[in-house]
Protein backbone atom coordinates (compact mmCIF):
# COMPACT_ATOMS: atom_id res chain seq x y z
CA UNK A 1 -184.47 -37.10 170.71
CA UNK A 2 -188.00 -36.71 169.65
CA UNK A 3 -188.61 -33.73 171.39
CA UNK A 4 -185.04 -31.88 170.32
CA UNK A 5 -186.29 -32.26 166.73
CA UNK A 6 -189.35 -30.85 166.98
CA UNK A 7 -187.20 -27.62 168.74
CA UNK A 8 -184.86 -27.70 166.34
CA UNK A 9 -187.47 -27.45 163.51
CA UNK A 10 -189.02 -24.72 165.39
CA UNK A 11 -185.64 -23.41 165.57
CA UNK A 12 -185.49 -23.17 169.01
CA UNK A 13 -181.97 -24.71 169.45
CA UNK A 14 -178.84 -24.58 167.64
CA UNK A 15 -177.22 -26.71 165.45
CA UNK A 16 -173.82 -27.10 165.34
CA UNK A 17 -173.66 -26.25 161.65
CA UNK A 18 -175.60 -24.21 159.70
CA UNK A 19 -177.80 -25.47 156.83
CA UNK A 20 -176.86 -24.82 153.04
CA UNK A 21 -179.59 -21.97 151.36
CA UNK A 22 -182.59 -22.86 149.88
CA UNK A 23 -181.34 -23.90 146.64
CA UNK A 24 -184.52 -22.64 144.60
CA UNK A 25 -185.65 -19.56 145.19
CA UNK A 26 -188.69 -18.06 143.57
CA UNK A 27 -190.94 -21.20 144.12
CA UNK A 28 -194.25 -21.89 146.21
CA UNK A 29 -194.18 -20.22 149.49
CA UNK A 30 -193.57 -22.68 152.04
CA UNK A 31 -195.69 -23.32 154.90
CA UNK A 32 -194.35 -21.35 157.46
CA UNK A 33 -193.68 -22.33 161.05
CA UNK A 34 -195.30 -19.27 162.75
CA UNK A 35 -198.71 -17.98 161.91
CA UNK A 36 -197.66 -14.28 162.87
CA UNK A 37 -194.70 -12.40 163.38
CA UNK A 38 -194.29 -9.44 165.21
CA UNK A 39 -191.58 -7.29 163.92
CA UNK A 40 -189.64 -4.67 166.41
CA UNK A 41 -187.10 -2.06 165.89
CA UNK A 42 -186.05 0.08 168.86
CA UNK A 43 -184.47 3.47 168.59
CA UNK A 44 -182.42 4.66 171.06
CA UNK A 45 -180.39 7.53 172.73
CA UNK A 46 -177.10 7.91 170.67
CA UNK A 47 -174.55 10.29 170.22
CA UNK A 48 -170.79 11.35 167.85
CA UNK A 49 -169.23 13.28 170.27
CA UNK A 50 -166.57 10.23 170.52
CA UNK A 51 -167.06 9.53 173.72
CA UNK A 52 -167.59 5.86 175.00
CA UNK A 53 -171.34 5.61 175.70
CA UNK A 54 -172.48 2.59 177.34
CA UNK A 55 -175.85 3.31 178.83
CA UNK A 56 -178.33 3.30 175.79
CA UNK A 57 -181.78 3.96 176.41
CA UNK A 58 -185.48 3.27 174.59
CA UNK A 59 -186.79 6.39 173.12
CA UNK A 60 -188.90 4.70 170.55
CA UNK A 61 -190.75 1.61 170.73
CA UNK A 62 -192.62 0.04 167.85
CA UNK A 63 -194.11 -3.27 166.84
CA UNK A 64 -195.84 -4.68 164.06
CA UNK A 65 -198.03 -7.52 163.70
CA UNK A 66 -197.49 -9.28 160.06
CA UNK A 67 -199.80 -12.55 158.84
CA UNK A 68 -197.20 -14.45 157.12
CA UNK A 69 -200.05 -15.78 154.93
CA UNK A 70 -201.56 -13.12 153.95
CA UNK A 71 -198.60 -10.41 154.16
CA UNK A 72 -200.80 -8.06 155.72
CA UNK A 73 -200.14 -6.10 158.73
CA UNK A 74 -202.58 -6.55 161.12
CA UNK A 75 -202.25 -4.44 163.61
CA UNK A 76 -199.43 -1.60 165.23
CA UNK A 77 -197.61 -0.85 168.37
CA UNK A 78 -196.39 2.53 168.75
CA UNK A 79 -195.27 4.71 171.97
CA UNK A 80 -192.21 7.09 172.57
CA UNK A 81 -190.32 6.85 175.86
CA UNK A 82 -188.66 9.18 178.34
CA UNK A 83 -185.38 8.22 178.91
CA UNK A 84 -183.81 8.92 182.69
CA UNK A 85 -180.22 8.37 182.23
CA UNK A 86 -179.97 11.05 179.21
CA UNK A 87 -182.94 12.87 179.40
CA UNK A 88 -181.66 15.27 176.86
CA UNK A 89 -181.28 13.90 173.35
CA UNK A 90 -178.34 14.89 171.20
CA UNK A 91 -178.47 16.83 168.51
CA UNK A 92 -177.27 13.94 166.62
CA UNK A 93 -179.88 11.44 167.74
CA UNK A 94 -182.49 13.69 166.47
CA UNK A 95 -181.24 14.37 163.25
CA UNK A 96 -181.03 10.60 162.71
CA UNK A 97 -184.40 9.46 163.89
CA UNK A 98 -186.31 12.69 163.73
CA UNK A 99 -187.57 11.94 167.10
CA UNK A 100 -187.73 15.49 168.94
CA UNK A 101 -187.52 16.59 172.53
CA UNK A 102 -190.74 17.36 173.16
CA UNK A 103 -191.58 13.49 171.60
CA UNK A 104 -189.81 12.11 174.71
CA UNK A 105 -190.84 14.37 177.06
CA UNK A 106 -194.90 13.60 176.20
CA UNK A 107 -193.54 9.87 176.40
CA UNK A 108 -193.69 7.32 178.85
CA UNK A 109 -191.27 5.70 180.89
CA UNK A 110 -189.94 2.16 179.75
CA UNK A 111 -191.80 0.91 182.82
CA UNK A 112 -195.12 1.93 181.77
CA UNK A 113 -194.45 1.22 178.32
CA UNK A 114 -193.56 -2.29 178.86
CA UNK A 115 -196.96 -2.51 180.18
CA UNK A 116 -198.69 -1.02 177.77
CA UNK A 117 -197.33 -2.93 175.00
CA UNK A 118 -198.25 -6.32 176.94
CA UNK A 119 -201.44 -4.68 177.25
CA UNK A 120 -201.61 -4.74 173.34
CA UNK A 121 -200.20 -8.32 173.17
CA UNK A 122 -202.84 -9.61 175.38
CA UNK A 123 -205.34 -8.00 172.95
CA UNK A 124 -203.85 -9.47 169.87
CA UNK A 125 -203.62 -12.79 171.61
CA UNK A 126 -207.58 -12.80 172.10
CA UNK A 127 -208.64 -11.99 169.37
CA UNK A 128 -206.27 -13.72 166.79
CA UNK A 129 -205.61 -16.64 169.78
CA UNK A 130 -201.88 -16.12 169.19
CA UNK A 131 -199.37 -18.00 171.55
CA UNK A 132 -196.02 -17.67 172.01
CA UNK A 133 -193.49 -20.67 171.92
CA UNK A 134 -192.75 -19.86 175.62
CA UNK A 135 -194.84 -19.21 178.45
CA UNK A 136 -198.00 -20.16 176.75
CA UNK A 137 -201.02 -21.57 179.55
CA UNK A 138 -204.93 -21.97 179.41
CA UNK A 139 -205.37 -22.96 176.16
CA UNK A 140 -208.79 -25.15 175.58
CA UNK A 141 -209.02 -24.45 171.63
CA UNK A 142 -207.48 -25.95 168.46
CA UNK A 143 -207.74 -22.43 166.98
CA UNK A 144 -204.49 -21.48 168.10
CA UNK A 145 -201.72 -19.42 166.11
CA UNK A 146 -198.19 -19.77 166.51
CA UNK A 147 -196.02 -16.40 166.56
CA UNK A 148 -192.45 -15.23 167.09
CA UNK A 149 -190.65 -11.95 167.21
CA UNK A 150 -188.30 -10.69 164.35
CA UNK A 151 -185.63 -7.98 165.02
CA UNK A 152 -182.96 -6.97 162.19
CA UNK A 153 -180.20 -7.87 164.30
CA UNK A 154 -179.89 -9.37 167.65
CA UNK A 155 -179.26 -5.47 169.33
CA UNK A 156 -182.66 -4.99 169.83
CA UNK A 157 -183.60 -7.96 172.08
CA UNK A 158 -180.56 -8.89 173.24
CA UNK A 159 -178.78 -5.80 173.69
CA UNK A 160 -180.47 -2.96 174.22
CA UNK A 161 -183.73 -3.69 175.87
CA UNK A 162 -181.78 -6.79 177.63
CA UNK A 163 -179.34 -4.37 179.80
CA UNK A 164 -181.83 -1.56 179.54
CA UNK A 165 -184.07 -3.77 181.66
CA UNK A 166 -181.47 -4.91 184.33
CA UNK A 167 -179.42 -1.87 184.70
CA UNK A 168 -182.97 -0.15 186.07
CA UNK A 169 -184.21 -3.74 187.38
CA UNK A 170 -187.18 -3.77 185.40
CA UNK A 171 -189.45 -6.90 184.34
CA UNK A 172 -188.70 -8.34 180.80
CA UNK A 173 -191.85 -9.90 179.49
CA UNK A 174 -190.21 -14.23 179.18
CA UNK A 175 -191.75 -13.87 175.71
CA UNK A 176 -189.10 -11.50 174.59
CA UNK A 177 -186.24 -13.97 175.40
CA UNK A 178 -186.50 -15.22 171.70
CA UNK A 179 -186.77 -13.53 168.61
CA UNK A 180 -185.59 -14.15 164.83
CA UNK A 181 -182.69 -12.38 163.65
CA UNK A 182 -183.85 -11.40 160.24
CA UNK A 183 -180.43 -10.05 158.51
CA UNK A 184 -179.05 -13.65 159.69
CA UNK A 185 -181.58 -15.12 157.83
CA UNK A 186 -181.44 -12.90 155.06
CA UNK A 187 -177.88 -13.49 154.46
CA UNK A 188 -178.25 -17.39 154.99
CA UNK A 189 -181.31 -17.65 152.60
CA UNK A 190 -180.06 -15.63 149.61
CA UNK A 191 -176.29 -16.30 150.35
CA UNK A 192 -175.25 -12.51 150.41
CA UNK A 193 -174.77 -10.30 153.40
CA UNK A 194 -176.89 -7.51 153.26
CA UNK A 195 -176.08 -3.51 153.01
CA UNK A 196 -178.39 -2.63 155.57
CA UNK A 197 -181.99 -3.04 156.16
CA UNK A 198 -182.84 -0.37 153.16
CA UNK A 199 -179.68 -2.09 150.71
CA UNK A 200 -181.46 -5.79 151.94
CA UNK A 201 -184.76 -4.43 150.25
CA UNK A 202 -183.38 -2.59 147.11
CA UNK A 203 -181.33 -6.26 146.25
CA UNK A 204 -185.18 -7.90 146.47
CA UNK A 205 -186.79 -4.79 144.50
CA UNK A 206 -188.73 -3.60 147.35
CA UNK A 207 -188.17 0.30 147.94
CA UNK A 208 -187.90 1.47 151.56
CA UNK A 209 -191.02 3.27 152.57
CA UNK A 210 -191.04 6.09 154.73
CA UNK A 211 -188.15 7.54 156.71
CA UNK A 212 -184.96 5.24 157.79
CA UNK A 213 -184.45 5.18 161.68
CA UNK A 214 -187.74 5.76 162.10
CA UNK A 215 -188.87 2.85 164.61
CA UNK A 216 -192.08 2.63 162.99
CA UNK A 217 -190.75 2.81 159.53
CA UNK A 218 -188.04 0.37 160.30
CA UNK A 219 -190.47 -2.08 161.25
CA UNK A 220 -192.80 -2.02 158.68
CA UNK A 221 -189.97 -2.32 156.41
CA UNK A 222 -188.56 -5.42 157.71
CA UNK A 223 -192.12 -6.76 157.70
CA UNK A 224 -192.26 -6.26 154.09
CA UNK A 225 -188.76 -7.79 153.87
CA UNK A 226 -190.11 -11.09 155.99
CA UNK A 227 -193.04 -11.48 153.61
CA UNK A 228 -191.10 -11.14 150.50
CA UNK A 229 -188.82 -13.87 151.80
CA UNK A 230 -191.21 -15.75 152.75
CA UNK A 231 -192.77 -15.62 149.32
CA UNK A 232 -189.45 -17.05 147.77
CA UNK A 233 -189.29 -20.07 149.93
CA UNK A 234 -187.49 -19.05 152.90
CA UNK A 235 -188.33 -21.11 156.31
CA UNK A 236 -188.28 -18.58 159.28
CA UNK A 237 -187.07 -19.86 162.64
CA UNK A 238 -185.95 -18.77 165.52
CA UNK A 239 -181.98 -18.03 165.44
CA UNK A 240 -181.74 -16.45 169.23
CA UNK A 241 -182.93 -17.41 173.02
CA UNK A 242 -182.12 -16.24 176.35
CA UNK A 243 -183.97 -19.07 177.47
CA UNK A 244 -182.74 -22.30 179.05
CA UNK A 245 -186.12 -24.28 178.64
CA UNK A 246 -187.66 -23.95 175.97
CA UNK A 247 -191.37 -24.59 176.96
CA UNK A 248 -194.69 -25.12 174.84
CA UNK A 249 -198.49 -25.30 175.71
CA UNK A 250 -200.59 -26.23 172.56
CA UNK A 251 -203.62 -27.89 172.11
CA UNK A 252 -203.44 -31.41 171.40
CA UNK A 253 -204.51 -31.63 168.31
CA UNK A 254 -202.29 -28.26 167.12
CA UNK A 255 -199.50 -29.87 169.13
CA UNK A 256 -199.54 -32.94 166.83
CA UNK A 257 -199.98 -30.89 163.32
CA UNK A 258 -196.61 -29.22 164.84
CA UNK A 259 -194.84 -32.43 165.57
CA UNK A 260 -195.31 -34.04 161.80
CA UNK A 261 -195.93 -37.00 163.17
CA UNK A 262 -193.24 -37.30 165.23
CA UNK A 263 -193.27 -39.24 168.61
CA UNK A 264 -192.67 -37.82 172.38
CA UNK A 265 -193.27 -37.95 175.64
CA UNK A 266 -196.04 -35.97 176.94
CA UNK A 267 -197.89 -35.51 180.75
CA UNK A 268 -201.16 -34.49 180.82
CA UNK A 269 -201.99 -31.26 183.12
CA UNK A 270 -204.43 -31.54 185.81
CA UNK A 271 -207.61 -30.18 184.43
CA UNK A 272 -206.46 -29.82 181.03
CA UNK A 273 -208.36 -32.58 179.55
CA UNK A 274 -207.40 -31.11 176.08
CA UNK A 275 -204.23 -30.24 176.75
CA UNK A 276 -200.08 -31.67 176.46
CA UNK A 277 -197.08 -29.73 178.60
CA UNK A 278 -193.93 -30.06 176.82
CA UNK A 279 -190.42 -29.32 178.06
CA UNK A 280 -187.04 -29.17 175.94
CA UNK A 281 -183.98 -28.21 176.97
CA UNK A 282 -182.59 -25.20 174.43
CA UNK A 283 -178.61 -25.45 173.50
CA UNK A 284 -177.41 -22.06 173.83
């Protein structure tokens, strides 16, 4: 029971109903759950020729890294990629992401880019010791800093880079198996669904920076979104997991500033003096 709580309060499981909005907004900031979110927004091939498409495909891949106590972005993930299926993009695509020919054909592969942007993660991860809810090993240090993945919408993650990734049998980093749907939580929080990503911001009096369908752009926008709601009291968790197991790999004493005291089961790892393995099962 112990250890479904803590999930739960990590967001990492359901519950069967969903929790009233925070009834007063504009207070303190609450402390948030995750240290660092990283904030994606894929573009992808797309056409209006009204024909039934069903193979989209990557052609921009962005990330940001936000402090969610600071509200600073930290530090960027950009690369275009080639897609195979449709090399060519439509005239439409282009005119609604201003991405250009030429931008995909100087890009990479989703292959490569996958790699590269774990590359990245395993940069950000040693220098700000960031972890991941899942997956997380060889930790010796109390210094550690919890982060999650925010998408506006679950397309993103569990659409388009999901089916991307099987259809051309490709390996999905596990830590990309659970992200926080951020229009969910938008409309939960403030009790109004939102107009879009740029109407979310105008009803919060943030203007939209930069140009709309632009990966990057999107990104940073929704990162300015998170921090703003985070700044009126809103809790972010994780709404979605392809996961099963839900595993976590802290520190002990990080472990126990996560659990608020409460009390579970633990096995130590061999050779881990410091160290607690946790395993929850996630209801999906």
């Amino acid at each position: 029971m112990a250890t479904k709580n803590l999930a739960r309060q990590l967001g990492l499981i359901r519950r069967k109903s969903i929790a009233p909005a925070n009834e007063s907004l504009g207070r303190r900031k609450l402390k948030q759950l995750f240290d660092y979110l990283i904030v994606i927004d894929f573009e992808s091939t797309c056409w209006n020729d009204g024909k039934h498409h069903q193979t989209q495909e990557i052609i921009e891949f962005p990330a940001v890294l936000l402090n969610t106590s600071t509200g600073e972005i930290e530090s960027e993930f950009h690369a275009y990629v080639q897609p195979q299926e449709h090399p060519v993009l439509s005239e439409f695509c282009m005119k609604l992401t201003g991405i250009k020919q030429a931008q995909v054909e100087e890009g990479v592969p989703l292959k490569i880019c996958l790699s590269q942007f774990c590359k990245w993660i395993q940069k950000i991860q040693q220098q700000k010791k960031i972890i991941f809810a899942t997956g997380v090993s060889d930790l010796s240090t109390s210094e550690v800093k919890l982060c999650a993945f925010v998408t506006w919408s679950d397309w993103d993650l569990g659409v388009c880079l999901e089916y991307e990734c099987k259809r051309k049998q490709l390996f999905k980093p596990v830590f990309l198996n659970s992200w926080i749907d951020l229009r969910v939580t938008y409309k939960i929080f403030y009790r109004r669904k939102p107009k879009g990503l740029s109407g979310a911001l105008q009803e919060v009096g943030i203007e939209f920076l930069g140009r709309e369908h632009s990966g990057l752009d999107d990104s940073r926008n929704t990162a300015l979104l998170a921090w703003k709601m985070i700044r009126d009291g809103c809790l972010i968790k994780i709404t979605r997991s392809l996961n099963k197991f839900i595993s976590f790999y802290l520190p002990t004493d990080r472990l126990w500033k996560l659990l608020n005291k409460f009390y579970l089961s633990v096995s130590r790892e061999e050779n881990q003096p410091r160290s607690f393995h946790l395993q929850t099962k996630a209801i999906i």
